[in-house]
Protein backbone atom coordinates (compact mmCIF):
# COMPACT_ATOMS: atom_id res chain seq x y z
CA UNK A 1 35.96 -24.15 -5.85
CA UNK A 2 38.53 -20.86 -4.96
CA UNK A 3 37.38 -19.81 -2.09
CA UNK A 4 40.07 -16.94 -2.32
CA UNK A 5 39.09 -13.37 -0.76
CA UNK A 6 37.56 -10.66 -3.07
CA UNK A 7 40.05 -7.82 -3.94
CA UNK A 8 38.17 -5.85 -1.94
CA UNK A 9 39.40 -6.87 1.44
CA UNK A 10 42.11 -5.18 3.12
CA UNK A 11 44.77 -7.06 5.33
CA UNK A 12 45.75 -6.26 9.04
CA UNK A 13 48.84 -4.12 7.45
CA UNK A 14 46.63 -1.99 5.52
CA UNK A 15 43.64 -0.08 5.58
CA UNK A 16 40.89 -2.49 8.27
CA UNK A 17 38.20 -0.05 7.18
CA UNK A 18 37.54 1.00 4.06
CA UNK A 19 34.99 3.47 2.25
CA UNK A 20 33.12 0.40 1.29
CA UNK A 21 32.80 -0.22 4.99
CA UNK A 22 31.66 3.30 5.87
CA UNK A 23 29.45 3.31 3.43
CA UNK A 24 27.78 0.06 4.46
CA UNK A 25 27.52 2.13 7.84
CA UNK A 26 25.46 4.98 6.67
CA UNK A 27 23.35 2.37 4.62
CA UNK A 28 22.49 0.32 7.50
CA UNK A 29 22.01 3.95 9.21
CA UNK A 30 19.62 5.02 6.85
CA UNK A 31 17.80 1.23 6.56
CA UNK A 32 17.38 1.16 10.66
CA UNK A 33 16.18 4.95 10.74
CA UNK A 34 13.46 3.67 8.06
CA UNK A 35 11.18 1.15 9.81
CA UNK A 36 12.08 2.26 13.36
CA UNK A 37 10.66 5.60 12.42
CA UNK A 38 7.18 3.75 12.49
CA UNK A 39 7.09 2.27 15.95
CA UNK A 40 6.57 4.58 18.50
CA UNK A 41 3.02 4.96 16.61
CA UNK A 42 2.15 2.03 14.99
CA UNK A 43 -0.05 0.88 18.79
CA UNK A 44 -2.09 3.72 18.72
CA UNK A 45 -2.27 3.89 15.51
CA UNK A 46 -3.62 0.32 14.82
CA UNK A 47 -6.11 1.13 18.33
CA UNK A 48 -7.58 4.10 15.91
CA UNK A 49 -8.20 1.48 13.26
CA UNK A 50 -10.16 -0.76 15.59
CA UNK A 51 -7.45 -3.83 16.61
CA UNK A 52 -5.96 -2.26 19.88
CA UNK A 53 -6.51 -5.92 20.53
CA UNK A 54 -3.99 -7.27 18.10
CA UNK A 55 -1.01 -4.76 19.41
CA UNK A 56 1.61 -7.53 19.55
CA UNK A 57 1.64 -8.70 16.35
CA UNK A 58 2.85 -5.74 14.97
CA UNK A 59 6.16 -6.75 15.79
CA UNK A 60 5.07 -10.55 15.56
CA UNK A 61 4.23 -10.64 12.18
CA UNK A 62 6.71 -8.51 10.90
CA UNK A 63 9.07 -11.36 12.01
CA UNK A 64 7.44 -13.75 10.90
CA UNK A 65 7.98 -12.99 7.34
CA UNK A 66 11.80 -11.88 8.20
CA UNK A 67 12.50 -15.41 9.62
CA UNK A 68 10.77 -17.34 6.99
CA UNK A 69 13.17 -15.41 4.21
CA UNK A 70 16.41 -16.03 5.96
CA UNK A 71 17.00 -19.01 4.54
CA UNK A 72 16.22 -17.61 0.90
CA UNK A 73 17.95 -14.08 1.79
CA UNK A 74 21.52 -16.67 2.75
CA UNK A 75 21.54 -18.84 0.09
CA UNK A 76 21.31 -15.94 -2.42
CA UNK A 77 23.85 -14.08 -0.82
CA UNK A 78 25.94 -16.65 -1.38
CA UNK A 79 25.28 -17.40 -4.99
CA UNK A 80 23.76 -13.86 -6.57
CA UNK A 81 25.87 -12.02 -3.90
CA UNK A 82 25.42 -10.17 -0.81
CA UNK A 83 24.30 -6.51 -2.75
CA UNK A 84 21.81 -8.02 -4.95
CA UNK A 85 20.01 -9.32 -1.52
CA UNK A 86 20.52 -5.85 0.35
CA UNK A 87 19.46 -4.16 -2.39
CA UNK A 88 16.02 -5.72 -2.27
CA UNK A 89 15.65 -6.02 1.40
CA UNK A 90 15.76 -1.54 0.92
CA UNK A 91 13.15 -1.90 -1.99
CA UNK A 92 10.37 -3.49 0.30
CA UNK A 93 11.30 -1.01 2.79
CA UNK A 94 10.74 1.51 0.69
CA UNK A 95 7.59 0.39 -1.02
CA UNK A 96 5.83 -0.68 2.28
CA UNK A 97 6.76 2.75 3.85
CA UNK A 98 4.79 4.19 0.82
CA UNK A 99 1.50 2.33 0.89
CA UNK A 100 0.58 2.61 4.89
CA UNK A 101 -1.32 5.77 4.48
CA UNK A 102 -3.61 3.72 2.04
CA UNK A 103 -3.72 0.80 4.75
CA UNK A 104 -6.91 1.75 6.50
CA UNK A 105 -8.29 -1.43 7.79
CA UNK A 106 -7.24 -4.08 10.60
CA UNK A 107 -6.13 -6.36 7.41
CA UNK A 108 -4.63 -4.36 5.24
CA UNK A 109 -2.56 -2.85 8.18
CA UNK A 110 -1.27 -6.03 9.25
CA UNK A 111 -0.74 -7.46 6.05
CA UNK A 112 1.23 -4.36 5.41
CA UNK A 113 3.30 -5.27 8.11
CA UNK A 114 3.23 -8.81 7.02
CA UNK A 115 4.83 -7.65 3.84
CA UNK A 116 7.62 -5.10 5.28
CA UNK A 117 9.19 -7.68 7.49
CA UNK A 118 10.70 -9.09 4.16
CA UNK A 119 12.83 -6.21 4.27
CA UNK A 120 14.85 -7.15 7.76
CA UNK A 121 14.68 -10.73 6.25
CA UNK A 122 17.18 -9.69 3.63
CA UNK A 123 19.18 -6.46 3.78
CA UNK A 124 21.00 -7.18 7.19
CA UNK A 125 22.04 -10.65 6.11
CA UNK A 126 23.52 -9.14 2.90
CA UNK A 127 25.22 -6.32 5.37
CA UNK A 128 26.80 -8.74 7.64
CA UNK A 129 28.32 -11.37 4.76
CA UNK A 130 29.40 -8.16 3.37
CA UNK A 131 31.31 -6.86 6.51
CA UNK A 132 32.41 -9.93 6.94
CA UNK A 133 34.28 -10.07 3.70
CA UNK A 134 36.08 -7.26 3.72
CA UNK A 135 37.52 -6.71 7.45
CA UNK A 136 40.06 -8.59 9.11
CA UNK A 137 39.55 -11.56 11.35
CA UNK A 138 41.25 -10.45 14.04
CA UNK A 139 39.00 -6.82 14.00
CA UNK A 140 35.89 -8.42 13.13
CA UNK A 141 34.39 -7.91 16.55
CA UNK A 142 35.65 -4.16 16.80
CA UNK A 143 33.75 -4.07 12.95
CA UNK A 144 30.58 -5.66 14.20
CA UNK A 145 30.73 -3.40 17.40
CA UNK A 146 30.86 -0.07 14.61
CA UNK A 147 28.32 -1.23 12.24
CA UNK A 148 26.04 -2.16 15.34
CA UNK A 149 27.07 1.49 16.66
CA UNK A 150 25.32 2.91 13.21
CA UNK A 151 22.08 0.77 12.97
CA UNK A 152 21.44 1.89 16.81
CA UNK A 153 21.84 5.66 15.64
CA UNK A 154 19.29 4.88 13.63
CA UNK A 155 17.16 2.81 15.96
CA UNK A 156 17.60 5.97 18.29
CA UNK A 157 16.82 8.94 15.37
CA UNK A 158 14.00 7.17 14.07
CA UNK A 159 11.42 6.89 16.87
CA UNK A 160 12.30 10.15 17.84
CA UNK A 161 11.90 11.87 14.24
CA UNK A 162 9.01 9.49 13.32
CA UNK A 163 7.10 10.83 16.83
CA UNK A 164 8.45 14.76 15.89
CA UNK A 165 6.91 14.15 11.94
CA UNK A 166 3.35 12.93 12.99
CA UNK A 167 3.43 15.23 15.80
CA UNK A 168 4.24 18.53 13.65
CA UNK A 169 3.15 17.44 10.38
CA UNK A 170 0.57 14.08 10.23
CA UNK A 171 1.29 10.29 10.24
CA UNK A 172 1.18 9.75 6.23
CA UNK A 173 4.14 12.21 6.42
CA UNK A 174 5.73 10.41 8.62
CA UNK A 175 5.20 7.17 6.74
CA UNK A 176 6.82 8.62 3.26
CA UNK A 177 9.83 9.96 5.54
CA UNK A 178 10.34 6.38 6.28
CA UNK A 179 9.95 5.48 2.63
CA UNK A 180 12.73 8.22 1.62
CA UNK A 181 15.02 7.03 3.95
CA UNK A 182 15.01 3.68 2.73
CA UNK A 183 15.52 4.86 -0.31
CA UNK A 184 18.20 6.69 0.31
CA UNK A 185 19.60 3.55 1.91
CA UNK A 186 19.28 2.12 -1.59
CA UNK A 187 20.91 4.40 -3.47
CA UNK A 188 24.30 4.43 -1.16
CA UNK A 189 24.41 0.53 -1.50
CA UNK A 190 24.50 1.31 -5.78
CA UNK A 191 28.40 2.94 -4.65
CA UNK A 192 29.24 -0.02 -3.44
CA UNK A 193 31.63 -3.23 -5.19
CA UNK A 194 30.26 -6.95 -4.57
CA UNK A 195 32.56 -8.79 -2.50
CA UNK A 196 31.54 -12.32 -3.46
CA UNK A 197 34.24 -14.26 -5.01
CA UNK A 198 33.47 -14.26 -8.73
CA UNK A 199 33.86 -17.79 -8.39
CA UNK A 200 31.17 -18.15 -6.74
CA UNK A 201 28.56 -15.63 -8.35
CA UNK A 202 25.82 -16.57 -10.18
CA UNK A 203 22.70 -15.54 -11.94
CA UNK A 204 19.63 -15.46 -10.20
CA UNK A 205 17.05 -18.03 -11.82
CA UNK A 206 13.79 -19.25 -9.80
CA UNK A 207 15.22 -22.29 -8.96
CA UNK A 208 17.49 -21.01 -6.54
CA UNK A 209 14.56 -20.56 -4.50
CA UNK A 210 13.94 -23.95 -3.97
CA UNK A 211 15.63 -24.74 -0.64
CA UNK A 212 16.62 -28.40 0.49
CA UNK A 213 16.99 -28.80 4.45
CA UNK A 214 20.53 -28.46 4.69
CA UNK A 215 20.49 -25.29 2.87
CA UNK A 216 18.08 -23.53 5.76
CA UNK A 217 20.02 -23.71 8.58
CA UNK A 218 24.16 -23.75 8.88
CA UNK A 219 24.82 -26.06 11.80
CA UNK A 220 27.83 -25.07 13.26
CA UNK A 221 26.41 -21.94 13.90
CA UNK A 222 23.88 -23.79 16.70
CA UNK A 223 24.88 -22.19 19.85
CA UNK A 224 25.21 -18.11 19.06
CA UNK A 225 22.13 -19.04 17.05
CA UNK A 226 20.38 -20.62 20.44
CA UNK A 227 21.66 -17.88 22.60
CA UNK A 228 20.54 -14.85 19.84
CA UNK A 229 16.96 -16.36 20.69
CA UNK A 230 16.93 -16.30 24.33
CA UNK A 231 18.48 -12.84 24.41
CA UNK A 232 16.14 -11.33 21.72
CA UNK A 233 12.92 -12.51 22.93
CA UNK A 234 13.11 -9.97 25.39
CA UNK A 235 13.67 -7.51 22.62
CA UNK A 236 10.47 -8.25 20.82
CA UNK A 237 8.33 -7.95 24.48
CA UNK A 238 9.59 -4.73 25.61
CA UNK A 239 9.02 -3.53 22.07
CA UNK A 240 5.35 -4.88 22.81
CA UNK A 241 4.38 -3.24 25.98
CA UNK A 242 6.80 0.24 26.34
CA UNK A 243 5.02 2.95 24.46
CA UNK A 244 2.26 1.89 26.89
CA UNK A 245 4.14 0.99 29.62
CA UNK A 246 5.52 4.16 29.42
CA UNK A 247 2.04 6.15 28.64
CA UNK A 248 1.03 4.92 32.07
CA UNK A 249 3.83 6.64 34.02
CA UNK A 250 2.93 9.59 32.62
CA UNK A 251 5.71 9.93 29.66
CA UNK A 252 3.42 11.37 26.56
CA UNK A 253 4.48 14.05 23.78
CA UNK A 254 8.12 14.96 23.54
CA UNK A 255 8.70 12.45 26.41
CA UNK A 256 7.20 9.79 24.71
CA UNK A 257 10.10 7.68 23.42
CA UNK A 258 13.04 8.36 26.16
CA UNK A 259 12.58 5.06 26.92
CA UNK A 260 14.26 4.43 23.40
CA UNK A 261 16.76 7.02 23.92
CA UNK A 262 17.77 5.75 27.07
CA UNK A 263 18.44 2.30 25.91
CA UNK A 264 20.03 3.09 22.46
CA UNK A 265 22.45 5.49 23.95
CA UNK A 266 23.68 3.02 26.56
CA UNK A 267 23.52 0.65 23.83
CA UNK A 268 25.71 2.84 21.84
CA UNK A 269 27.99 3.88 24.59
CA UNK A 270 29.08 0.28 25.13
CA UNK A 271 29.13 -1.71 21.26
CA UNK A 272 32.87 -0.43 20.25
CA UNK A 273 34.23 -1.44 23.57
CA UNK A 274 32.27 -4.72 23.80
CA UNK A 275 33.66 -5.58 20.19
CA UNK A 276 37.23 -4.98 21.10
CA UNK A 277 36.57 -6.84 24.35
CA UNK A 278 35.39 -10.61 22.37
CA UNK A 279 38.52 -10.02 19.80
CA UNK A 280 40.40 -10.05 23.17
CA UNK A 281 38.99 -11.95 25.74
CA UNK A 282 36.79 -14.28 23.58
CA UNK A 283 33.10 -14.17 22.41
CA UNK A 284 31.51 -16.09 25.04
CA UNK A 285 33.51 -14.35 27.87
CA UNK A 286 31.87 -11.27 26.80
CA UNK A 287 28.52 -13.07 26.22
CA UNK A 288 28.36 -13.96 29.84
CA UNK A 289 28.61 -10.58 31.07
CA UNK A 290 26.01 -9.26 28.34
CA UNK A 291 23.69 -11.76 29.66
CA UNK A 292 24.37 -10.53 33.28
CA UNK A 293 23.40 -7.51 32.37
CA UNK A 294 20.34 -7.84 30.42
CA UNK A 295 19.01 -10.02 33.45
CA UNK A 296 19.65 -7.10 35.99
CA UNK A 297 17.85 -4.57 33.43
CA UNK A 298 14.66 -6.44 33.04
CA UNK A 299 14.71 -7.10 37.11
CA UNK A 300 14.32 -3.02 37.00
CA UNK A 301 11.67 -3.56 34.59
CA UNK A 302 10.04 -6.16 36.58
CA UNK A 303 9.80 -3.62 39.72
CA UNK A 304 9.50 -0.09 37.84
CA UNK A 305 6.87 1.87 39.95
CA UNK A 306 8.24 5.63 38.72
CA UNK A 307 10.23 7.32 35.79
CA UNK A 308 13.57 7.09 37.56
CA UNK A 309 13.43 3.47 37.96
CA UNK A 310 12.17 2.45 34.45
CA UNK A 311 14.42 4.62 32.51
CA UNK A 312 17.51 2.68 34.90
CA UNK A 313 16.01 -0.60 33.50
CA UNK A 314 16.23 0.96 29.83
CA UNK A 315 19.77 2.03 30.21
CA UNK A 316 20.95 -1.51 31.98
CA UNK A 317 18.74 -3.39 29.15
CA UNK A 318 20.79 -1.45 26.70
CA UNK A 319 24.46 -1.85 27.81
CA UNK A 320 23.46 -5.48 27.90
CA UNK A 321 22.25 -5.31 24.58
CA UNK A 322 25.49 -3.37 23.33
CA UNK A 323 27.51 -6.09 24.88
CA UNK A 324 25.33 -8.66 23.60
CA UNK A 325 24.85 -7.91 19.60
CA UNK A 326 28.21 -7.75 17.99
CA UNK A 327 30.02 -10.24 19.91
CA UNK A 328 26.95 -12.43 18.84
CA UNK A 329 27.43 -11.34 14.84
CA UNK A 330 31.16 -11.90 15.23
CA UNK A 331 30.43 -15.79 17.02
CA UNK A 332 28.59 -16.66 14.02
CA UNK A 333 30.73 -15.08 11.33
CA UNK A 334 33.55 -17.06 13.18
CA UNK A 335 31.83 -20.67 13.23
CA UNK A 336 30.38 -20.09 10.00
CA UNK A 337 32.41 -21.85 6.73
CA UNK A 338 33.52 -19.00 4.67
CA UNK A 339 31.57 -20.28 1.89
CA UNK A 340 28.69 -20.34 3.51
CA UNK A 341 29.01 -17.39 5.50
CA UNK A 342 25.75 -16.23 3.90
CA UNK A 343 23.71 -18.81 5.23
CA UNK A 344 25.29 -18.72 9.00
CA UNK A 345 24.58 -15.05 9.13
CA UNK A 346 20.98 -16.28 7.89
CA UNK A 347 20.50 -19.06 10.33
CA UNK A 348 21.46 -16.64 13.32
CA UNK A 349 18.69 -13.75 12.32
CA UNK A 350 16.18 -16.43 12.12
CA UNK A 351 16.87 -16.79 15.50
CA UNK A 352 16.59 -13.06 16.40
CA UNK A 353 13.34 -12.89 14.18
CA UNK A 354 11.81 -16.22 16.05
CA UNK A 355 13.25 -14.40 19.42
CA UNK A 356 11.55 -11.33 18.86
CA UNK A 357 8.45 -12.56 17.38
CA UNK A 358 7.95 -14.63 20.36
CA UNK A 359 8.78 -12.30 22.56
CA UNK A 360 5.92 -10.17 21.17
CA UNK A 361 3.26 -12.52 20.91
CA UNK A 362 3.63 -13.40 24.70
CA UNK A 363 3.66 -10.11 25.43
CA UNK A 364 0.82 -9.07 23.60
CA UNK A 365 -1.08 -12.14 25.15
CA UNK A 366 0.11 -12.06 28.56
CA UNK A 367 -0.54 -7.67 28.71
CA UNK A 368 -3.80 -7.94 27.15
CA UNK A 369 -4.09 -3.84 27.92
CA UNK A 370 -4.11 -4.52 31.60
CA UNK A 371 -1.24 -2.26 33.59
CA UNK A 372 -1.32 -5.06 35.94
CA UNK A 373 0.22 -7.64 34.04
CA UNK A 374 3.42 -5.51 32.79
CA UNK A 375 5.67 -7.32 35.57
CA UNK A 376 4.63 -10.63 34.33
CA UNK A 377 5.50 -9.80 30.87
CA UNK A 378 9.29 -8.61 31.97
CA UNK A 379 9.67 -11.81 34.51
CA UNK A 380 9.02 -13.76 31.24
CA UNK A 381 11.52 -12.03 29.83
CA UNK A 382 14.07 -12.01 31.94
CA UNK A 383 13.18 -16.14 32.47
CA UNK A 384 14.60 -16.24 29.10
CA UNK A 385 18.23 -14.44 29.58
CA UNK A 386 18.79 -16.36 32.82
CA UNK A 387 18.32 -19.46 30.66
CA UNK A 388 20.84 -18.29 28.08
CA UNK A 389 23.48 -17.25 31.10
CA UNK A 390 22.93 -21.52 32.12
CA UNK A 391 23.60 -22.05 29.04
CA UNK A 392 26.95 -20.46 27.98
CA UNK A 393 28.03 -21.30 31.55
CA UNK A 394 28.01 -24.90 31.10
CA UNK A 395 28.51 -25.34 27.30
CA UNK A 396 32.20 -25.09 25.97
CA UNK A 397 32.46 -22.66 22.69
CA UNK A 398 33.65 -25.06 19.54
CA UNK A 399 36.27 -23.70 17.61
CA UNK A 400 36.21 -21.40 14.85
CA UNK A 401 35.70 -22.49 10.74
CA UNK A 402 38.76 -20.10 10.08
CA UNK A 403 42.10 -19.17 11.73
């Protein structure tokens, strides 16, 4: 089979980022800003509804369906190509984003979300294969580190918009500003040039969609898969319990999501620099320290009895998460076959989604709505990182698929 690069990809001497790359930026901009816009009010929102009680799967179960379509969203990326599979990943976002204001039960809420988590399943697998094809090797963890720096803009801008919309204007609003943006998403990814080998393109046809076992997971990708679920199930608790962990110390209104802001711009103000860091030093070098660093954030969490001290955790949890994230996209890109790169990138989010969804569930379960069992909920957490941290401290890192 040629396996020879698209024509799209620039070498070392030329251009390492092209518009195709910026573009996939603002894309995965607009696609973040989308369904983070939701979550600062999606608790109190399903508590108006009737299922305060069900709080953590509303990150659970949009998980669920994102790590049950990895597998499908990889595969195709490799044989349709990586824009046909972004490209629908924006079109669920879209179309859920449209249809919560007429989601006015329990169910039909959580199905709803049920339904949109088909969107994460596909579109950032298709980014990453994508990003992957067309930068250099030896700037792939700088590129990670950029396009991480752009979906965090729009984790941070979306919470804080999304809170600023139903605040001034009403919640459906704010629901069909989430729609638009992922529309808009879709429409910059129709600028954009498929990068799969031709060679390797096909047709879609149903039976593409029937998976054997070794198409699921890529097994060389193992351990940044293994470590991507330790360090994310944290992710999916303090998702959980922080709008009301931070409701309880008083933050409310304008206030309400500087817990966000706090950890996306330390998340921000440490991905470029962590990226160039793993092209240097290694990946797991750098994955050590991230650990580190996510362990002594939650610890703040664990003990956060004022403002001060829990918006310290938030900015600690997110340089450890801006350390963390790229160098862990770059690991896998590097372990992965080329030809399979699809299906490695896959394998690794079903990791984050299982992380996350996890991560929620316990939290939901273990909070139960009682203030008292917040600590609890972070020790869990940070049980988790200190176990990755054992981890890349005793396991060697295998070598990479390419040179």
């Amino acid at each position: 089979m040629n396996t020879s690069q698209p024509t799209l990809a620039p070498t070392p001497a030329t251009r390492p980022y092209t518009a195709g790359f910026w573009l996939m930026c603002l894309s995965s901009f607009l696609f973040f800003a989308s369904f983070n816009l939701l979550l600062p009010e999606l608790p109190e929102h399903l508590a108006r509804l009737g299922g305060g009680e069900y709080k953590g799967f509303i990150i659970a179960l949009f998980t669920v369906t994102a790590g049950l379509s990895r597998p499908f969203s990889g595969k195709l990326a490799d044989t349709v190509g990586r824009i046909p599979v972004m490209v629908f990943g924006s079109l669920v976002c879209f179309i859920c984003g449209f249809f919560y204001p007429f989601a006015l039960t329990v169910t039909g809420f959580l199905g709803l979300r049920l339904l949109h988590g088909f969107s994460t399943g596909f579109k950032p697998t298709g980014t990453a294969a994508f990003i992957a094809d067309i930068v250099p090797v030896a700037r792939r963890g700088e590129a990670m580190g950029l396009l991480g720096v752009t979906g965090s803009l729009g984790m941070a801008a979306g919470p804080a918009f999304g809170s600023w919309v139903a605040q001034h204007y009403s919640l459906n609003a704010m629901f069909y500003c989430s729609s638009g943006l992922a529309l808009l998403s879709l429409l910059v990814q129709g600028t954009l040039t498929e990068t799969l080998p031709v060679a390797q393109r096909q047709r879609f046809r149903w039976s593409l969609l029937r998976l054997k076992w070794a198409e699921v997971l890529e097994p060389r990708v193992f351990r940044p898969a293994l470590v991507t679920l330790l360090c994310m199930f944290p992710y999916g608790a303090v998702l959980t319990v922080i709008p009301d962990q931070s409701r309880l110390l008083g933050l409310a209104g304008p206030t309400k999501g500087l817990f966000y802001v706090c950890f996306t711009g330390a998340s921000l103000a440490v991905r470029l620099v962590a990226g160039k860091w793993s092209d240097t030093y290694g990946r797991v070098a750098v994955l050590r320290w991230s650990a580190g660093v996510l362990a002594g954030g939650l610890a703040l969490l664990v003990w956060s009895p004022s403002v001060p001290v829990f918006l310290a955790g938030a900015v600690v949890f997110g340089l450890g998460t801006g350390l963390n994230s790229p160098t862990l996209y770059a690991w896998t890109v590097d372990l992965a076959h080329p030809e399979r790169r699809g299906r490695g990138v896959a394998t690794m989010y079903i990791a984050l989604e299982t992380g996350i969804g996890l991560g929620a569930l316990l939290a939901g379960w273990v909070f139960d709505n009682r203030p008292g069992r917040l600590p609890w909920v972070h020790a869990a957490s940070l049980a988790s990182v200190l176990a990755a941290l054992a981890y890349l401290l005793t396991r060697p890192a295998p070598a990479p698929a390419e040179a």
